[in-house]
Every structure is written in C-alpha cells, then in structure tokens.
Protein backbone atom coordinates (compact mmCIF):
# COMPACT_ATOMS: atom_id res chain seq x y z
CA UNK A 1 77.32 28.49 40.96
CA UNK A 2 74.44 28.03 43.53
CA UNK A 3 72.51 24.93 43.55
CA UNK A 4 69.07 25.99 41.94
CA UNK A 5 71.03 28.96 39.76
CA UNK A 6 70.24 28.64 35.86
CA UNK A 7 72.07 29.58 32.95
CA UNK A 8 71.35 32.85 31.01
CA UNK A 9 68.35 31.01 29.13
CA UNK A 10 64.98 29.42 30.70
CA UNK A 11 64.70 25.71 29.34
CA UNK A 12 61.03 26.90 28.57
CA UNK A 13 61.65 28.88 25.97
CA UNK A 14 60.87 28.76 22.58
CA UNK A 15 63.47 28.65 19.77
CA UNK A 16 62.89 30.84 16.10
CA UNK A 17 63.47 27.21 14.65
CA UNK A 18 61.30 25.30 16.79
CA UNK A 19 57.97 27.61 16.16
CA UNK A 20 59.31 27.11 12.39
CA UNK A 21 59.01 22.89 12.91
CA UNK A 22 55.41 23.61 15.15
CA UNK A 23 53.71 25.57 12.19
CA UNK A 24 54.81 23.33 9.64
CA UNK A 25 53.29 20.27 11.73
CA UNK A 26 50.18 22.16 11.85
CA UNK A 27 49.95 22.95 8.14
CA UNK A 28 50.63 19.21 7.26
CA UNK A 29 48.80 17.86 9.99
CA UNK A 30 45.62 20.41 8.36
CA UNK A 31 46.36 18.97 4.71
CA UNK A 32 46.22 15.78 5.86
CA UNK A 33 42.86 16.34 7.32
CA UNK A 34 41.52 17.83 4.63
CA UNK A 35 42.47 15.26 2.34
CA UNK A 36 41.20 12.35 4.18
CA UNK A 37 37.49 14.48 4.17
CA UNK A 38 37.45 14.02 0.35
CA UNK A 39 38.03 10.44 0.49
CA UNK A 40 35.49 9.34 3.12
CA UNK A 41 33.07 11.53 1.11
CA UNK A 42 32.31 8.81 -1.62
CA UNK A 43 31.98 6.38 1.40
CA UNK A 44 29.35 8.61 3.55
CA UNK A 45 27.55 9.04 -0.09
CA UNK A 46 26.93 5.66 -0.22
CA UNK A 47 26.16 5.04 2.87
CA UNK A 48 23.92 7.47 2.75
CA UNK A 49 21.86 5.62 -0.39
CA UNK A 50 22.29 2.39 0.78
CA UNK A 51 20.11 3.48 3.98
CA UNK A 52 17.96 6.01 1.81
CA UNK A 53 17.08 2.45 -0.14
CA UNK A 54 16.33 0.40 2.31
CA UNK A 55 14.62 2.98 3.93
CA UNK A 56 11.76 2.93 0.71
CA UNK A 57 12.12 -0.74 0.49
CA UNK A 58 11.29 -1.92 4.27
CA UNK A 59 9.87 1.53 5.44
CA UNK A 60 8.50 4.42 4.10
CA UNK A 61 7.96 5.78 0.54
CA UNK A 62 6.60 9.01 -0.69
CA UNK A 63 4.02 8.96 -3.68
CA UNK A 64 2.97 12.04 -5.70
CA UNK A 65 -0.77 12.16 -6.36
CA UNK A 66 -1.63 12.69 -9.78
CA UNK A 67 -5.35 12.62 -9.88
CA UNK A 68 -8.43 13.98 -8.30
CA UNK A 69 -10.12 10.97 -7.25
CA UNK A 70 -9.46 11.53 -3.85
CA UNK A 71 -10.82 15.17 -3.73
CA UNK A 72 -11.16 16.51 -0.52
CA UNK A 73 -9.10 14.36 0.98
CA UNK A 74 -5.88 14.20 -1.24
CA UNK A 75 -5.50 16.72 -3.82
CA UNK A 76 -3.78 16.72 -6.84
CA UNK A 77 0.04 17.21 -6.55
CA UNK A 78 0.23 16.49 -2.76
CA UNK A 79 2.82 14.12 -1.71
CA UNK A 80 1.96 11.56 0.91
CA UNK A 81 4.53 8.79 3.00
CA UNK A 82 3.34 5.30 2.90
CA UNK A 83 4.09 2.86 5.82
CA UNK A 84 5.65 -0.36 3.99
CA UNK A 85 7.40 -1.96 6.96
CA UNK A 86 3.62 -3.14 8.42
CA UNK A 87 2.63 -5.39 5.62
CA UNK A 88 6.05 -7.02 6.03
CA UNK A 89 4.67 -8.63 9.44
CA UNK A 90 1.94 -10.04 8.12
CA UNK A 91 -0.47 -6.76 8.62
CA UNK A 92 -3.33 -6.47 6.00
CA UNK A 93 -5.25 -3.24 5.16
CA UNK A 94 -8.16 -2.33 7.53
CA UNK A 95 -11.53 -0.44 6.36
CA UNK A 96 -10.88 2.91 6.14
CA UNK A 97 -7.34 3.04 5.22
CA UNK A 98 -6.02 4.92 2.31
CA UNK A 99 -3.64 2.78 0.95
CA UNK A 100 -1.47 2.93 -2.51
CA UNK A 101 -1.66 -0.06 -4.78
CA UNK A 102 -0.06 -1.62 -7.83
CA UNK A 103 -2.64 -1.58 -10.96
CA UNK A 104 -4.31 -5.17 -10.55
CA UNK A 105 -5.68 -5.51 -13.70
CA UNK A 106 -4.55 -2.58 -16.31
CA UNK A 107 -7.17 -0.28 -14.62
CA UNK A 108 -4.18 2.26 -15.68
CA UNK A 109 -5.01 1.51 -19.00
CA UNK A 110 -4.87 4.19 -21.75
CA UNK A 111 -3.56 6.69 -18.58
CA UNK A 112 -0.12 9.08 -19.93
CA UNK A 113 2.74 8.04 -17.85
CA UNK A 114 5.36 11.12 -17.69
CA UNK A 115 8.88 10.69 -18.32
CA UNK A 116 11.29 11.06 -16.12
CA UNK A 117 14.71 12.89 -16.48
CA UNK A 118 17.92 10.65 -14.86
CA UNK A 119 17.96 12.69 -11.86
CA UNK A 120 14.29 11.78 -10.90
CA UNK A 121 14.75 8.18 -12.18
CA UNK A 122 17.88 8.21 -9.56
CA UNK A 123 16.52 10.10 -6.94
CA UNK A 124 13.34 8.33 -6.95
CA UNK A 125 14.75 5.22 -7.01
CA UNK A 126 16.83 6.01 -3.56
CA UNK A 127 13.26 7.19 -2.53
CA UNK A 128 13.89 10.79 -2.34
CA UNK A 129 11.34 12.04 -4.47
CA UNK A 130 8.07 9.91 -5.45
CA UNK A 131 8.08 7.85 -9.28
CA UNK A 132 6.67 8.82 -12.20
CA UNK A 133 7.33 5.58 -13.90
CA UNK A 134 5.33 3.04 -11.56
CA UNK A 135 1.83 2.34 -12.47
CA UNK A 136 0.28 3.09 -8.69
CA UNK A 137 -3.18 3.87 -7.38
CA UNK A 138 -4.51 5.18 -4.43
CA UNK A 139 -8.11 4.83 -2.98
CA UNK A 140 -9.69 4.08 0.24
CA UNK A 141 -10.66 0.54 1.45
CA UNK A 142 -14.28 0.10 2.06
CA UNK A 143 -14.49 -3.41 2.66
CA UNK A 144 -11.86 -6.02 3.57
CA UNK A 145 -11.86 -9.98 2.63
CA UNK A 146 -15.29 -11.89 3.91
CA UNK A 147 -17.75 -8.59 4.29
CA UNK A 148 -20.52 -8.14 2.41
CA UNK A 149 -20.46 -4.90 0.55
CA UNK A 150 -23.44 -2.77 -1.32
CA UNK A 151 -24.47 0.69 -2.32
CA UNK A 152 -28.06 0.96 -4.34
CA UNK A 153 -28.73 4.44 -5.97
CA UNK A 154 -29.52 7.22 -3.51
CA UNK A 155 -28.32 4.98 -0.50
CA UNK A 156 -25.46 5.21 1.71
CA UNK A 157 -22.70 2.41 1.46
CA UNK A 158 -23.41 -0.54 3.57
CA UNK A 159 -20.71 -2.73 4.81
CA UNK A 160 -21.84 -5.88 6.60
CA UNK A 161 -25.62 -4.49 7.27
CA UNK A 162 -23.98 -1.29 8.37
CA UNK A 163 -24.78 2.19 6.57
CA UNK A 164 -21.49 4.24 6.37
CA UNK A 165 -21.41 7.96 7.40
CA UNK A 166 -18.65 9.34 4.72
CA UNK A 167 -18.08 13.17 5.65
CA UNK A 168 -15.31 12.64 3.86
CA UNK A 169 -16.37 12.46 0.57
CA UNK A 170 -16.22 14.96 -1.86
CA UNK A 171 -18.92 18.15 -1.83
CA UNK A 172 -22.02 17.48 -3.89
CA UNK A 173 -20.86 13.94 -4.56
CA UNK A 174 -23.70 10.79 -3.53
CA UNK A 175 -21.97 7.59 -2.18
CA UNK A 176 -23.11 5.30 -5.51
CA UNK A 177 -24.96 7.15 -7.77
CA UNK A 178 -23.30 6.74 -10.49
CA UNK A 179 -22.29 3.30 -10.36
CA UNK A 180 -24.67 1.61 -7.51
CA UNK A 181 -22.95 -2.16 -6.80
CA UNK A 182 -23.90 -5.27 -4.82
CA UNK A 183 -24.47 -6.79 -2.59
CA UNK A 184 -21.70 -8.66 -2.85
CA UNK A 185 -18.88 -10.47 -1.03
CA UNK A 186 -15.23 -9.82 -1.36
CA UNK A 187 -12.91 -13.03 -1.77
CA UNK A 188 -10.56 -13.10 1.40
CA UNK A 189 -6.97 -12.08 0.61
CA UNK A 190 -8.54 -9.20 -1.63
CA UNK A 191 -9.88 -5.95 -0.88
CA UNK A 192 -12.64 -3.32 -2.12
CA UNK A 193 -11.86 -0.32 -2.99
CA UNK A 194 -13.46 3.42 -3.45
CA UNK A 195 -12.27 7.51 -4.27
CA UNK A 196 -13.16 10.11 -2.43
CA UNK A 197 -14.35 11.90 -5.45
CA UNK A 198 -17.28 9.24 -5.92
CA UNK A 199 -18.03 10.66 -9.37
CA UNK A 200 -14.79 10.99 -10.67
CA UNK A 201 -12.52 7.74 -9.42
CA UNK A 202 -12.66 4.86 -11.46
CA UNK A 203 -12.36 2.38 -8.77
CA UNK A 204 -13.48 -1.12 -7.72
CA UNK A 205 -16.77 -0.34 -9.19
CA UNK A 206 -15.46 0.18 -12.63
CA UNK A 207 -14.15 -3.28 -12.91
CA UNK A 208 -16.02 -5.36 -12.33
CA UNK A 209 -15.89 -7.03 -15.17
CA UNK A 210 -11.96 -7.28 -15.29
CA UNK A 211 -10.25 -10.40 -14.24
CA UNK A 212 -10.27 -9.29 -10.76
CA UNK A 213 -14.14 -8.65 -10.46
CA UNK A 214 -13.05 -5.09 -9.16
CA UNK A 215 -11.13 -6.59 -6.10
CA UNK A 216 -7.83 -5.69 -5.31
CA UNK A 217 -5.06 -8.28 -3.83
CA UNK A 218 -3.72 -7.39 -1.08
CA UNK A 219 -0.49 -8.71 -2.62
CA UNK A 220 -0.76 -5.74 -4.64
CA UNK A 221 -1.08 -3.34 -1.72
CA UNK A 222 2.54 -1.40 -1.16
CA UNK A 223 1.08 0.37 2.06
CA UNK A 224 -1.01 2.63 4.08
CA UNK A 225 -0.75 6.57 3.19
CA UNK A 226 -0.37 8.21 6.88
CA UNK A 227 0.79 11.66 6.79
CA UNK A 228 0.44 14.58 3.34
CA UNK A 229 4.25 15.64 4.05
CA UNK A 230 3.90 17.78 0.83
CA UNK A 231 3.25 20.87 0.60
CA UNK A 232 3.63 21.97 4.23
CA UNK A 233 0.63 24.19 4.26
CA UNK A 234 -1.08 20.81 3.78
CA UNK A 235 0.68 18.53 6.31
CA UNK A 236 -2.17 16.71 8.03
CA UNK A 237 -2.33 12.99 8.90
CA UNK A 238 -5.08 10.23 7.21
CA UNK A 239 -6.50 9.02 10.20
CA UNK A 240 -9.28 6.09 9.83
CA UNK A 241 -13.03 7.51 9.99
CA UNK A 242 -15.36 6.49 12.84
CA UNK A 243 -17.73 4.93 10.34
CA UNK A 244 -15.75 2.19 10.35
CA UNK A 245 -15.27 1.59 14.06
CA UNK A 246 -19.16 1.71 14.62
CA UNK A 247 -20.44 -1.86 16.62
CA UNK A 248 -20.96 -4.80 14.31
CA UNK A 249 -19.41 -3.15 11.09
CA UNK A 250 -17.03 -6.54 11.89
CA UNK A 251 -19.36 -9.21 12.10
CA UNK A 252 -19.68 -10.26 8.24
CA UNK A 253 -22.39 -11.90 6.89
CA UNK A 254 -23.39 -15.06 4.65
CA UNK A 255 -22.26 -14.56 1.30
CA UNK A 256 -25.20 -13.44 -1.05
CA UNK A 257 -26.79 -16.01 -3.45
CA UNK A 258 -25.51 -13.62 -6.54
CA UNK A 259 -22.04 -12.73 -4.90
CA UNK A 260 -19.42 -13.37 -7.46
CA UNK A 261 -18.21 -16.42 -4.86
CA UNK A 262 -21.63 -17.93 -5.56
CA UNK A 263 -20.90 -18.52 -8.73
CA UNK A 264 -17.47 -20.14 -8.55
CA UNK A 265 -16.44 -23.39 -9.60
CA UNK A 266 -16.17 -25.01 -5.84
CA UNK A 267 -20.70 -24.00 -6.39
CA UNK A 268 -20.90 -25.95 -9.36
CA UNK A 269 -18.81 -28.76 -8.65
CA UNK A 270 -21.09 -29.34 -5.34
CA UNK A 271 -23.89 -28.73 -7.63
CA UNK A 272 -22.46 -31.56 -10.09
CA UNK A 273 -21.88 -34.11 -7.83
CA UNK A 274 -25.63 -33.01 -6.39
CA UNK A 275 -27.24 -33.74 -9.93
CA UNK A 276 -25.05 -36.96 -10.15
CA UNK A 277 -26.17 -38.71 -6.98
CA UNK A 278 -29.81 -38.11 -7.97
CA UNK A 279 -29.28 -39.53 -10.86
CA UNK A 280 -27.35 -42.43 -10.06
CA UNK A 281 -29.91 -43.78 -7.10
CA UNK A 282 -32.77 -45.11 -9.73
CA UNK A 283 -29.98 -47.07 -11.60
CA UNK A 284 -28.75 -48.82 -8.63
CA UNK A 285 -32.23 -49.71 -7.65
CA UNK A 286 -33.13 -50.99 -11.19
CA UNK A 287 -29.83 -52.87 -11.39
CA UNK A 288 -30.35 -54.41 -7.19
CA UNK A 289 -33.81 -55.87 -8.51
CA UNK A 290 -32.61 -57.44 -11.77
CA UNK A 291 -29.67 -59.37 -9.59
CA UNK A 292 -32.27 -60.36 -7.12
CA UNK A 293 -34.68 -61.45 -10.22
CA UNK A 294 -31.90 -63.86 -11.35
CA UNK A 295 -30.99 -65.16 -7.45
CA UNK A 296 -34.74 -66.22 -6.84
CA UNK A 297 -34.91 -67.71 -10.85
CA UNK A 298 -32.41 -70.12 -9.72
C-alpha cells in the first residue's frame, strides 16, 4: 500500500452508534439544565426580596394618597416615591418639600384604616405596592426649625417677614382663612406643616393644641415625595416652589413674645430665679446692718 493510501473508511466519519451516544449527551446534558433552573429559582426569588427590602428601607418607597388635602398638587389615588436614603445622612426637610410623615400625635384619629389582603400585606412589605396599614401623612413644609411663621385672615403666609406666593394651592382656596395662626416660632428639630387644599387638610394648624403644638418631628419624617410614578398620565416631579428661594426667606427672626417657646419652662425658670434675687437683696441688707449693729455695740 502507498504511504498516504487509507483504508476503505475516512477516520472522520460518523458511526450509527456514535450519533446514538451524541444525542443522548445532549438530551441529558438539556435535563440537567433544566433542572438546575428550578432550583436556583427559590434563590433568585429571594434575592430578589432581600434587595426589593432594602431597597424601601434605605431608599425609596411608594405611598398611595388617600386624601384630598393636597388638591392640585397630589390627587387622590396617585402614587408617589419617597427618597428615604437622604435623611439617613443627616439631611432634614427644607421649606417647600412635600414630605410623608408618621402621625405625631393621633392627628389620624377617628380616620378608617383599610384592610389589607396577605398579598398586599406581603407585597407591601417588600415595597412593591404602597401600605394600607401604616398611619402616614403627607403635607408640605412651610417652615423649618427656628423661623418665625404666621398667616392672619385674608393675608398671605409669611415665613420669616417674607409673604409666600403659593400658585400652588388649591383653586378658590385663601392661604389661612379658615384657621389664621401665629406668629409663632417652630422648636428646632421640628417642622410646620400645611395641605395644598388649605380648606380641607387638617394640618399643623389643627393641632395646636395636641402635645406637639401642631409641630411635626423631624424624627417622624420618612422622606421627601419626588416624582407621582402612578398613574402614568400623571407622572410629573414635586419640585420646590420659588417662594421659598426668594432673598432673606432664611434669615429667621427673634422668637415672638407669645411663641409657644416663650412660654416654656427654661422662661419661667429665668423668670424665677429673676423674682428670687429681687427678693433676696433687702434681706441681706437688713441682716449686714443688724451684724454691724452688734460689732459697733461691743
């Protein structure tokens, strides 16, 4: 035979009983994928809620609205994200923010709370769909810790000496009519709060007589709305209003003499120990001469 010659069959080609071995590989190569999909399923689930979770704890959350006391702004039913990773570096609300809060001091009180079926208590808990179970507000912040706040009837809100322009309240509505406030002075590490829908929010106003004087903590604060993502044909953001960036809006003032600070207990302990030293000055002098009385008698 010639060097280079082959036999009668190329080495190349493929056997009936090798294509037999190749499919079966496939086929159990196929199962074997298939079954390892349904068991990191359970694991890319949870993975998936872990980060949903975090994701409303540190970041953002979505909140139905179920009122209209932010009417034009927010309407009923709309569903807005709130930033919650901010607050966790130390940020505080500005003026002009909308931002959601827990209920400070029952102002909730009497309200119907729906309830939920398991798959909204589960999916709302993963923050996929906004609860119906947690006692939340949402208004606007009109004044921040240290200003000086007041609205008389048939006056425009006035936040440190500075007369607010609010387009954005709602049609037909007056700033205070029907509750005029102030002046006053909101306690630092609180904030003061108003609807939209001046005649029909019961805001900071309405409280004043609760424990909190109508100020809200801004412990209580979960966040800044920022963006209606619900429904689409409503998608707009919630920018700040140029009221509030108008020149000296920042510079507070002194705190009024009938704030509710003016009235504290740090007042009338200075006012104590004011009354006490004026008192005390005519017995020292009466009890000075008597010792020098009994020095010269001697």
């Amino acid at each position: 035979m010639a060097v280079g010659a082959r036999s009668g069959r190329d080495e190349g080609e493929e056997r009936p009983e090798d294509a037999v071995t190749h499919e079966t590989d496939e086929a159990a190569a196929e199962e074997k994928q298939h079954r390892s999909f349904w068991k990191e399923l359970p694991l890319l689930i949870g993975i998936a809620l872990v980060l949903a979770l975090l994701i409303k704890t540190f970041l953002v959350q979505a909140f139905s609205i179920p009122s209209d006391s932010m009417q034009n702004t927010l309407q009923r039913g709309d569903r807005v994200l709130v930033d919650k990773l901010t607050p966790w570096f130390g940020s505080e609300p500005e003026r002009g923010e909308v931002v959601v809060f827990h209920d400070p001091a029952q102002w909730l009180a009497g309200e119907a709370t729906p309830e939920p079926n398991v798959v909204q208590k589960v999916l709302s808990w993963i923050g996929l769909m906004p609860s119906a179970e947690e006692k939340d507000l949402i208004k606007r912040t009109i004044a921040i810790g240290g200003d000086t706040v007041e609205c008389k009837q048939g006056g425009p809100v006035i936040v440190n000496g500075k007369p607010l322009d609010e387009p954005y309240i709602f049609p037909g509505n007056t700033p205070c009519d029907d509750k005029p406030f102030g002046p006053l002075t909101v306690p630092k590490g609180k904030i003061w709060v108003m609807g939209d829908h001046r005649q029909d929010s019961q805001d900071s106003r309405y409280h004043m007589q609760d424990s909190t004087q109508g100020f809200v903590p801004v412990d209580d604060v979960v966040g800044r709305a920022v963006v209606i993502a619900w429904p689409v044909t409503r998608w707009a953001t919630l920018p700040i209003p140029d009221t509030f960036d108008q020149k000296g809006i920042d510079k507070q003032l002194p705190a009024p003499l009938h704030s509710p600070q003016a009235s504290g207990p740090g007042v009338a302990d200075v006012n104590s120990a004011a009354l006490g030293l004026v008192g005390a000055v005519p017995l020292v002098l009466w009890r000075r001469r008597r010792l020098t009385k009994g020095s010269t008698a001697r």
